[in-house]
Protein backbone atom coordinates (compact mmCIF):
# COMPACT_ATOMS: atom_id res chain seq x y z
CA UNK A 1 102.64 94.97 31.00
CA UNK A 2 105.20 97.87 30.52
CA UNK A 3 107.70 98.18 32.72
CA UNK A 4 108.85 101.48 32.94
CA UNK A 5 112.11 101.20 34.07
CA UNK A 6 112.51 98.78 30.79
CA UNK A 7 111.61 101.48 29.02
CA UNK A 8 114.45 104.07 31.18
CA UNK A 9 117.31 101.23 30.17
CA UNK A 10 116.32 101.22 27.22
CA UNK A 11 116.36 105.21 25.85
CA UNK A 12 119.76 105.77 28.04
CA UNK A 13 122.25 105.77 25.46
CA UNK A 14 120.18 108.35 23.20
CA UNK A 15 119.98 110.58 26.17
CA UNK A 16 121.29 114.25 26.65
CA UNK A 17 124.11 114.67 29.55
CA UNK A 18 120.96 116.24 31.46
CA UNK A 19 117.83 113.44 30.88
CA UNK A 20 120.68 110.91 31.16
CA UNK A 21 121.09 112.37 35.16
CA UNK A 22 117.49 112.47 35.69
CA UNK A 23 116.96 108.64 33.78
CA UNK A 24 120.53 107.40 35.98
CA UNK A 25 118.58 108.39 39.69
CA UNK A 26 115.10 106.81 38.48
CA UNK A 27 117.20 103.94 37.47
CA UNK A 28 118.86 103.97 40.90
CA UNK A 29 115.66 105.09 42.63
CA UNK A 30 112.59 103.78 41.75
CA UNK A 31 110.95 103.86 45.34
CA UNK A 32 111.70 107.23 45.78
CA UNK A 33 110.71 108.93 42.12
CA UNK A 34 107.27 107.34 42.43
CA UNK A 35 107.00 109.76 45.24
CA UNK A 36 108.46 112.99 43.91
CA UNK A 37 107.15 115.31 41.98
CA UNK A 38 108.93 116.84 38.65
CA UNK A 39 110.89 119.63 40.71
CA UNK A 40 111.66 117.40 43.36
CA UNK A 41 113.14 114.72 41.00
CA UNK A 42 115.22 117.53 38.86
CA UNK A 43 116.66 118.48 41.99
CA UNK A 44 117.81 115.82 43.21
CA UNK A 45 119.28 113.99 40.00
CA UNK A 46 120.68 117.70 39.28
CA UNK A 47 118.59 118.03 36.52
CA UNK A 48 115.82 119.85 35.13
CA UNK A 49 112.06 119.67 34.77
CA UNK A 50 112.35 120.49 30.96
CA UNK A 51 114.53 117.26 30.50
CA UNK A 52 112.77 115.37 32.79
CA UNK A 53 109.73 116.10 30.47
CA UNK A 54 111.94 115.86 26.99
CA UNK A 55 112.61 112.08 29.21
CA UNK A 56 109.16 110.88 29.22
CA UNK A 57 108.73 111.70 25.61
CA UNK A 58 111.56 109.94 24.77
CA UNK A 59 110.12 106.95 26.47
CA UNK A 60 107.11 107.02 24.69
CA UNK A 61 104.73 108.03 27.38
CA UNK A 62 102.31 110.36 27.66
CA UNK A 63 103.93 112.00 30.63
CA UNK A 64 105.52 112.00 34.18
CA UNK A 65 102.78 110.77 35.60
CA UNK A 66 102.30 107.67 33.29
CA UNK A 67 106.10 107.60 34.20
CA UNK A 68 105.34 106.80 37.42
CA UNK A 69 102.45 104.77 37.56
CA UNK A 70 104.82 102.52 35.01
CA UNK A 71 107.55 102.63 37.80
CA UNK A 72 104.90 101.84 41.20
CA UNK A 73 103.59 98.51 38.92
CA UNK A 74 107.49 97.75 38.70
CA UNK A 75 107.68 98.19 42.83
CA UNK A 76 104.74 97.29 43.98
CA UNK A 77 103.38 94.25 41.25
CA UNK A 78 102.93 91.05 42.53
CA UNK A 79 103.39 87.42 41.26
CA UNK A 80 100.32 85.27 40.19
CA UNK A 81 97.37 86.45 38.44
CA UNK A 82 96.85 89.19 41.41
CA UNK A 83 96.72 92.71 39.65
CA UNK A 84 99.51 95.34 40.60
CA UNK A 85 98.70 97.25 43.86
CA UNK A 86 99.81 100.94 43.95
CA UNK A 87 101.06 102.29 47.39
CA UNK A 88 98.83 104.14 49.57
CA UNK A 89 95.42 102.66 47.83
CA UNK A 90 93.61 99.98 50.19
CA UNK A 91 90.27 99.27 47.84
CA UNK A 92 88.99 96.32 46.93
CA UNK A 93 86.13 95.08 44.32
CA UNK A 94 83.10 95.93 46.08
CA UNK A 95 84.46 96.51 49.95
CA UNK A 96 80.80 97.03 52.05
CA UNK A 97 80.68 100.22 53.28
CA UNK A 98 81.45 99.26 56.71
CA UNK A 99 84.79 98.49 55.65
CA UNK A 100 85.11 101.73 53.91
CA UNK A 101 83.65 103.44 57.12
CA UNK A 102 86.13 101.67 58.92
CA UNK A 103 89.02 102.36 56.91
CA UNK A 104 88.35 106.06 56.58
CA UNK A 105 87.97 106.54 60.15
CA UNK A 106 90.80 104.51 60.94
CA UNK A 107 92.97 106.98 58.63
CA UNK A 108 91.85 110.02 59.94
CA UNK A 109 92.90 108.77 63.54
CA UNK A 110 96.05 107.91 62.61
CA UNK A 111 96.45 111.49 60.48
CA UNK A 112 94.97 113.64 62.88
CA UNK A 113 97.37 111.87 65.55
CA UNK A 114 100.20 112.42 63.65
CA UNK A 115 99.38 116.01 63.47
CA UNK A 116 99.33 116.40 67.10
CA UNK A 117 102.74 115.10 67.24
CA UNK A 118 104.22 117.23 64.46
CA UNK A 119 102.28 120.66 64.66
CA UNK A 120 104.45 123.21 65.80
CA UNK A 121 102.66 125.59 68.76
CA UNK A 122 104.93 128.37 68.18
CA UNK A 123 104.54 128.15 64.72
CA UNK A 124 100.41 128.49 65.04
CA UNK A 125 101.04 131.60 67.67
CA UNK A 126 103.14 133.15 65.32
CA UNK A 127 100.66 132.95 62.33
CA UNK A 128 97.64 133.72 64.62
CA UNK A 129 99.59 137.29 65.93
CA UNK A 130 100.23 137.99 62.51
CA UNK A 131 96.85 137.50 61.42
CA UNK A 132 96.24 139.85 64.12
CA UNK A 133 98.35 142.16 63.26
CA UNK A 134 97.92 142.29 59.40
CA UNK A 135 96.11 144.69 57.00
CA UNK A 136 94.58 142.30 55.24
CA UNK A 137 95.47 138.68 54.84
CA UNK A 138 95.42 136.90 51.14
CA UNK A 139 94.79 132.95 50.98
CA UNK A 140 95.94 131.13 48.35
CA UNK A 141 95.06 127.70 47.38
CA UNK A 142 94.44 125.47 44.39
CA UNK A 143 91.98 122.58 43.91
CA UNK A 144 90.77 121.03 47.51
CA UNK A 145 93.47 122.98 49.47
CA UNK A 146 91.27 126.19 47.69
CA UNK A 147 88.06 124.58 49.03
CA UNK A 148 89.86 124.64 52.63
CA UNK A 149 90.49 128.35 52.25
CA UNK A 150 87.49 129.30 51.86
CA UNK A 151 86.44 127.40 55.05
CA UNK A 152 89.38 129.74 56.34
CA UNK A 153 88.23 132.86 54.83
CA UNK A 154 84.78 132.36 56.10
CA UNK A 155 85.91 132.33 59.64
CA UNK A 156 88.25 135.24 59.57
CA UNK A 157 85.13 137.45 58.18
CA UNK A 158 83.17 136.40 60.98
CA UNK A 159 85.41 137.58 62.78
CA UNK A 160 86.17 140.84 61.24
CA UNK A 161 89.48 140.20 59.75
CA UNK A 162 89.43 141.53 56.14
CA UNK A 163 90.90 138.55 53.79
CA UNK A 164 90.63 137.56 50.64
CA UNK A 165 90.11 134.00 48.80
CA UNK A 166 90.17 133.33 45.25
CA UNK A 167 89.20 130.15 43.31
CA UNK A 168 90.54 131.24 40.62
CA UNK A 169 94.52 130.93 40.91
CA UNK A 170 95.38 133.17 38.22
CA UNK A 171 93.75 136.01 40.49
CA UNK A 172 95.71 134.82 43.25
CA UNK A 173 98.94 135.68 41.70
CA UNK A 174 97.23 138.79 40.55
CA UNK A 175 96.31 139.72 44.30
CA UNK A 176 99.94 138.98 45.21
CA UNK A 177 101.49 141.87 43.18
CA UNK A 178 99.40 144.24 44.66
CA UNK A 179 100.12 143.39 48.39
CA UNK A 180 102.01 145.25 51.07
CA UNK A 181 104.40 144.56 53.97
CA UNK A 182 101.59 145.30 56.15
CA UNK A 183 99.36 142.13 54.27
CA UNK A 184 100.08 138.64 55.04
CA UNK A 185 99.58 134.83 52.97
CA UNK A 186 98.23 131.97 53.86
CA UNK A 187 99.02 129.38 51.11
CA UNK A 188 97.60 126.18 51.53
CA UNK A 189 99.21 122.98 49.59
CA UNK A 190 99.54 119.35 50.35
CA UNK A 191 102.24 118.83 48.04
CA UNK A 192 103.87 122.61 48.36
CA UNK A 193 104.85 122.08 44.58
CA UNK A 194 101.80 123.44 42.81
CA UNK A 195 103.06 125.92 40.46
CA UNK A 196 100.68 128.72 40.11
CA UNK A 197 100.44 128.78 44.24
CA UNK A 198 103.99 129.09 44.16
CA UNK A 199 103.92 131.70 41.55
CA UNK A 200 101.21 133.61 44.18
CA UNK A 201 103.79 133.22 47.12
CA UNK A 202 106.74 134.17 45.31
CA UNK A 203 105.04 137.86 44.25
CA UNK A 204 103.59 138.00 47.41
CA UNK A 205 107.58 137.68 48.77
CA UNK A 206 108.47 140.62 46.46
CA UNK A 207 105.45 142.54 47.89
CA UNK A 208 107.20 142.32 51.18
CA UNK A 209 104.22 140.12 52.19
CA UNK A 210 104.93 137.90 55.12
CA UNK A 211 103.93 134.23 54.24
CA UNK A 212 102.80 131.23 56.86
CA UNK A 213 102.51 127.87 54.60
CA UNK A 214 100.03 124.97 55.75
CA UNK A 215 101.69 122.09 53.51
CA UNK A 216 103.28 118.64 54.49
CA UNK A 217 106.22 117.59 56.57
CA UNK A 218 109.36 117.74 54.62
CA UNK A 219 111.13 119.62 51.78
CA UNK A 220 108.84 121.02 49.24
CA UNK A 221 108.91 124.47 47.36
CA UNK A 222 106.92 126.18 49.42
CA UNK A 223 108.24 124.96 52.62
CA UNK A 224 111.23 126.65 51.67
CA UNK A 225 109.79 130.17 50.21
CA UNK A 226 107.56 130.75 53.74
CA UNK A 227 108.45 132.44 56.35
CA UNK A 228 106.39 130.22 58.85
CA UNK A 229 105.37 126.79 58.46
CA UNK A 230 102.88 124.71 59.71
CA UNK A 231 103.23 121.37 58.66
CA UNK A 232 100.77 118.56 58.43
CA UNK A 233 101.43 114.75 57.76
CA UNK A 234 103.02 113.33 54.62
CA UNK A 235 100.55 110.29 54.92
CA UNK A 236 99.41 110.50 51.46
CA UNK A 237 101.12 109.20 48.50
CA UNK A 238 101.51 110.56 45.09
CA UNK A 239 98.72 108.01 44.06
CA UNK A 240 95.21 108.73 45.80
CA UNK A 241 91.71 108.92 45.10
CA UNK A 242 91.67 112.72 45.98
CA UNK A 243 92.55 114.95 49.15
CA UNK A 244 91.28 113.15 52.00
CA UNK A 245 93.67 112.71 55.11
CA UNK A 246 95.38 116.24 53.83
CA UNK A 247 92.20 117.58 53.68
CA UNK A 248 91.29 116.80 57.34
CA UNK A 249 94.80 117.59 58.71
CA UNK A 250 94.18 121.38 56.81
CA UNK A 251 91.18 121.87 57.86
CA UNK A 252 92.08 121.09 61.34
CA UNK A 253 94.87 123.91 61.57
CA UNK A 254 92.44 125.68 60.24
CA UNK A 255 90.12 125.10 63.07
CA UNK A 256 93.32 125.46 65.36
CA UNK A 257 93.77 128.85 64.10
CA UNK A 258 90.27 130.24 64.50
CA UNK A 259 90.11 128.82 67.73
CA UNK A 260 93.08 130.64 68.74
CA UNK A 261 92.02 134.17 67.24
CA UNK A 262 88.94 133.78 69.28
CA UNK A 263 90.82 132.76 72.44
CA UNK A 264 93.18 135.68 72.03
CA UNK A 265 90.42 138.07 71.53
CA UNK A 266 87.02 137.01 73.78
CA UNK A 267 85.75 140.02 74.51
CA UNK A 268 85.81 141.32 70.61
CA UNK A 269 85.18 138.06 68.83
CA UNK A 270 82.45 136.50 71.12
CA UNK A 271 79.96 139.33 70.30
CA UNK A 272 80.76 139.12 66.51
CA UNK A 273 80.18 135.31 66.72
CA UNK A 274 77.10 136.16 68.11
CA UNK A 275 75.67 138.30 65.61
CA UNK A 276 76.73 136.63 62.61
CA UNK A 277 75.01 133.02 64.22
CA UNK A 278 71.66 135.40 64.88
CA UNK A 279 71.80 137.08 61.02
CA UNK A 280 72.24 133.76 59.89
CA UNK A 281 70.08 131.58 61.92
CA UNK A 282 67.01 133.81 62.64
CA UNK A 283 64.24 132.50 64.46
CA UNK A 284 61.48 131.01 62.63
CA UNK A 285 58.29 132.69 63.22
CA UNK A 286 54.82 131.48 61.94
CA UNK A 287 53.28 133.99 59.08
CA UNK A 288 50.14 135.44 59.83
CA UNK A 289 47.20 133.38 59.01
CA UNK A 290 45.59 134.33 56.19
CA UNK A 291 41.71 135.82 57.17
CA UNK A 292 39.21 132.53 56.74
């Protein structure tokens, strides 16, 4: 098996000044690089991402990612003829799916728990009155945080708001260019390092747009550019099967929101509840019968 800080130790003394900071802090930090993303990692080794890349190559892997999978078998491999666990993955050959059941419950408990505990109220009010007060608010999201948007956008139409959701994320950065100080974002991101969302926030910034981010506790990109965050758990690890507990925590502030715009607003949002549930739903009434 390749060990991949083997591989680090051995491509230091052909390294620039600048991969040689970035290879020196995996070297030192293993435990931590398996959790950051490129940016993260240039920043704090004082690099960059270009020779973080022009690092990997050098090591003969396809990438950062194969980087770090290399580095979590390092951490987390154990002795025997067990396989290397990665963190953050609980499967087993053929679990029965009432231990999946369990498990996946059991996660969302503990992630929707945390979020109680870390959810800022004052942050929510202060994204719900400017959703209030707003021209038109832009969502921006890529991959499942995109899919969680749209659960977002759908709500704010029901309830009148004009927004707008793109899958698309070129569009989204697009969109931003063209907003106003009156417009607001909503940018959506477990990670809050996806490049072309940050792209989206950053011209929505120079639009004058006024930007309320729904990403994970800690430092991160976006966490930075917003002007309002609300933050939901870091429970998921670099290494997952997809978006699940993130999911779930998003889609709960986005439930937290809607909730709120309809509490601050009864007597207008009730009656446009009701309509859209009547358009939608209409009662089924038996066709004619045809003459015998």
């Amino acid at each position: 098996m390749e060990s991949g800080i083997s591989l680090i130790q051995e491509i230091l003394p052909a390294c620039s000044d600048s991969e040689r900071k970035a290879a020196d802090f995996i070297l030192a930090h293993p435990e931590v690089v398996v959790f950051c993303t490129i940016s993260e990692l240039s920043r704090q080794s004082a690099s960059s991402a270009p020779a973080i890349v022009r690092l990997c190559k050098r090591a003969g892997v396809s990438g950062y990612r194969e980087l770090q999978m290399l580095l979590a078998k390092d951490l987390y491999s154990t002795s025997g003829d067990k396989p290397a666990e990665l963190p953050d993955i609980q499967l087993e050959a053929e679990m029965s799916v009432a231990t999946v059941a369990q498990e996946a419950v059991r996660r969302s408990k503990e992630g929707l728990d945390r979020l109680l505990d870390i959810l800022n109220p004052e942050a929510v009010q202060k994204t719900v009155d400017r959703i209030r007060q707003s021209r038109i608010v832009y969502l921006f999201g890529v991959g499942a945080s995109n899919l969680v948007a749209q659960d977002l956008a759908q709500k704010l139409q029901r309830l009148g708001i004009a927004c707008y959701c793109w899958s698309d994320s070129e569009m989204q950065v697009t969109a931003a260019c063209a907003m106003t100080p009156q417009d607001m974002a909503i940018a959506l991101s477990w990670s809050g390092e996806t490049a072309s969302m940050l792209r989206a926030v950053a011209e929505a910034k120079k639009s004058g747009a006024w930007v309320s981010a729904i990403t994970r506790m800690g430092s991160s990109q976006l966490a930075r550019q917003a002007d309002c965050l609300l933050a939901i758990p870091a429970v998921e690890s670099t290494f997952r099967l997809g978006a699940t507990i993130s999911r779930i925590a998003q889609l709960t502030v986005v439930d937290i929101l809607f909730t709120s715009l309809v509490s601050w607003d009864l007597k207008h949002a009730l009656p446009l509840i009701e309509r859209s549930m009547r358009a939608t739903h209409p009662q089924n009434k038996e066709s004619p019968r045809e003459p015998s």
